[in-house]
C-alpha atoms as a PDB file:
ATOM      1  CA  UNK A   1      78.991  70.852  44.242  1.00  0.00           C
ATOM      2  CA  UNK A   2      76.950  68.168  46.065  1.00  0.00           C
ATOM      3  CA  UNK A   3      74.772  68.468  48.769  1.00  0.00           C
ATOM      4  CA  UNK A   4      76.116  68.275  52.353  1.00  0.00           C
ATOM      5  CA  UNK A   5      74.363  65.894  54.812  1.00  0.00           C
ATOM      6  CA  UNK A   6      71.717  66.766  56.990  1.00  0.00           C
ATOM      7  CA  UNK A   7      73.223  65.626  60.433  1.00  0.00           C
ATOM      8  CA  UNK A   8      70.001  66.672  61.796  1.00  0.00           C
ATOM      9  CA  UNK A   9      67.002  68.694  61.844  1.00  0.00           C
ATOM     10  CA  UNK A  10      67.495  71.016  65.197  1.00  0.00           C
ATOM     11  CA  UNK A  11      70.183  73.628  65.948  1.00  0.00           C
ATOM     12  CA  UNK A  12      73.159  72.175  68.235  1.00  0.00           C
ATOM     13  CA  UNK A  13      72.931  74.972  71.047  1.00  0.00           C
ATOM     14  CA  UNK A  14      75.730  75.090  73.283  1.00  0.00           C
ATOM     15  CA  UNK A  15      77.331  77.011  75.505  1.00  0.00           C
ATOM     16  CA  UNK A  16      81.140  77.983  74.429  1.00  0.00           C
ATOM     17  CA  UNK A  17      84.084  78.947  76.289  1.00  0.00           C
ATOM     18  CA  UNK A  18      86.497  81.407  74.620  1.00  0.00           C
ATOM     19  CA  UNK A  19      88.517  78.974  72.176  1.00  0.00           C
ATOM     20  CA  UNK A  20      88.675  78.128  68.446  1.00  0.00           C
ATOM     21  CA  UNK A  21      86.298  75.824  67.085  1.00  0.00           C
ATOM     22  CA  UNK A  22      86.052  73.829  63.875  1.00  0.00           C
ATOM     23  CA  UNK A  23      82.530  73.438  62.565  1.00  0.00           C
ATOM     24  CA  UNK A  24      81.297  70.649  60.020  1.00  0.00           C
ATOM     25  CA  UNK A  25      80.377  71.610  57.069  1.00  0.00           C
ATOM     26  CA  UNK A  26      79.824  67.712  55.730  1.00  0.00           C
ATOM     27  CA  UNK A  27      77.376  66.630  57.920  1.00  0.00           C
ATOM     28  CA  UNK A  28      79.449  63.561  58.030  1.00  0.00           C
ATOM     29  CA  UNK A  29      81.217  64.251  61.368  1.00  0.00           C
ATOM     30  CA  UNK A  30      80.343  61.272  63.632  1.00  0.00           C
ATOM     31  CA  UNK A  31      81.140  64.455  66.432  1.00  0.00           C
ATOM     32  CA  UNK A  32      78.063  66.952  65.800  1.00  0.00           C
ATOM     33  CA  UNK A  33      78.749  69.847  65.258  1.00  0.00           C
ATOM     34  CA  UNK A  34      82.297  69.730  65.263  1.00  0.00           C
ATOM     35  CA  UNK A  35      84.905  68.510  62.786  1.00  0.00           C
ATOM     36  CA  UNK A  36      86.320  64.753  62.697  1.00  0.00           C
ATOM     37  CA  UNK A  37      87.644  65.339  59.362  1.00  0.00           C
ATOM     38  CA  UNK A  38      85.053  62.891  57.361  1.00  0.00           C
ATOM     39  CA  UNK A  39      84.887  65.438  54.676  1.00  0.00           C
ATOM     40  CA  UNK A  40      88.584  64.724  53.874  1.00  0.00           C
ATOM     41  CA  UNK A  41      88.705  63.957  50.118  1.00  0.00           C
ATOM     42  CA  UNK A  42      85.292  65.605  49.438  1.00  0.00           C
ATOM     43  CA  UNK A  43      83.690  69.352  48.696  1.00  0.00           C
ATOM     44  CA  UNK A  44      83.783  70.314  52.253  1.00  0.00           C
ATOM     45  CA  UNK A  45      85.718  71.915  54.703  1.00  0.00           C
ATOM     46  CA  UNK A  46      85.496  72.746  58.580  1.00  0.00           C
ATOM     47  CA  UNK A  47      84.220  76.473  58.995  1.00  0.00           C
ATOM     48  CA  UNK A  48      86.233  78.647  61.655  1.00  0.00           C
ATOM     49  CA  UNK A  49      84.178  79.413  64.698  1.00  0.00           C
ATOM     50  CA  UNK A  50      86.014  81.952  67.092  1.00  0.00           C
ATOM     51  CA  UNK A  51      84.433  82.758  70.193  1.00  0.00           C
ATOM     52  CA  UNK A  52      86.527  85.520  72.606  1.00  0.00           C
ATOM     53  CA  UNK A  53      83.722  85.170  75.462  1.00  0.00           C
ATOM     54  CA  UNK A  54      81.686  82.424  77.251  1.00  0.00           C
ATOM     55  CA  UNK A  55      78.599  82.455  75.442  1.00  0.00           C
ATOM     56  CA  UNK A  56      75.686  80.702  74.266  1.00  0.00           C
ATOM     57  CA  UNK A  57      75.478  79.700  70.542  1.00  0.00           C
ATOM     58  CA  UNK A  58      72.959  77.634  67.932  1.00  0.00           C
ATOM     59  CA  UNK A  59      74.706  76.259  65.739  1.00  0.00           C
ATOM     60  CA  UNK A  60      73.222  74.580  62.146  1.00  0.00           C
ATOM     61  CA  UNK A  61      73.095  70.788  62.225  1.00  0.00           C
ATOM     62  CA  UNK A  62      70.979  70.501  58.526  1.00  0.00           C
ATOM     63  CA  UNK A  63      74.139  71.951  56.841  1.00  0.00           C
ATOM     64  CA  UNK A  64      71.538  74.495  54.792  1.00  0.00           C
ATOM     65  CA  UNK A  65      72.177  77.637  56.569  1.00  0.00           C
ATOM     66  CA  UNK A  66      73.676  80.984  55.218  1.00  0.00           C
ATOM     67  CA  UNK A  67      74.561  82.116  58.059  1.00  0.00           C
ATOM     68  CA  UNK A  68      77.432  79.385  58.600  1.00  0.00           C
ATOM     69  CA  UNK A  69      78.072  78.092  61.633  1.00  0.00           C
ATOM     70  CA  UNK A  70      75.013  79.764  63.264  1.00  0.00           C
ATOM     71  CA  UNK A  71      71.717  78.049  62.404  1.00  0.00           C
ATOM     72  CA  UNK A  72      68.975  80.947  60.504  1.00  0.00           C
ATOM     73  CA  UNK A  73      66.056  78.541  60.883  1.00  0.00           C
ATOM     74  CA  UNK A  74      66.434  76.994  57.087  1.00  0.00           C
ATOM     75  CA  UNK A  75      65.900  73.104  58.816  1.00  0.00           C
ATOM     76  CA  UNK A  76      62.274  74.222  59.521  1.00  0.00           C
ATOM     77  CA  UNK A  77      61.824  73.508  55.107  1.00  0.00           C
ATOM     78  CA  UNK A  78      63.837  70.674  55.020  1.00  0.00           C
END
């Protein structure tokens, strides 16, 4: 499987309202970090982000983390 694309090198932190979000998982959304569907045809697909309270999240923009969506620091070796 190839490499997604770093969309950049800093969490995306935001605060949510309750609501189902889509997060990229190509790094080729042109709509950080959410889903445009530029991975269509490709590797990648959106991740699931469910959020059931107004709250405050980081979410990855280098694509790298294990933690998907939430960023676990792994842009600070890229």
């Amino acid at each position: 499987m190839s490499e997604p694309e770093i969309a950049a090198k800093v969490p995306a932190v935001l605060e949510l309202e309750p609501g189902t979000y889509w997060w990229c998982q190509c790094g080729r959304s042109g709509n950080q970090p959410w889903c445009d569907g530029s991975h269509k045809g490709g590797a990648f697909s959106p991740t699931e982000l469910t959020i059931s309270e107004k709250r405050t999240v980081a979410l990855c923009q280098c694509k790298r983390t294990a933690k998907a969506p939430c960023c676990d620091g792994s842009h600070k070796t890229l």
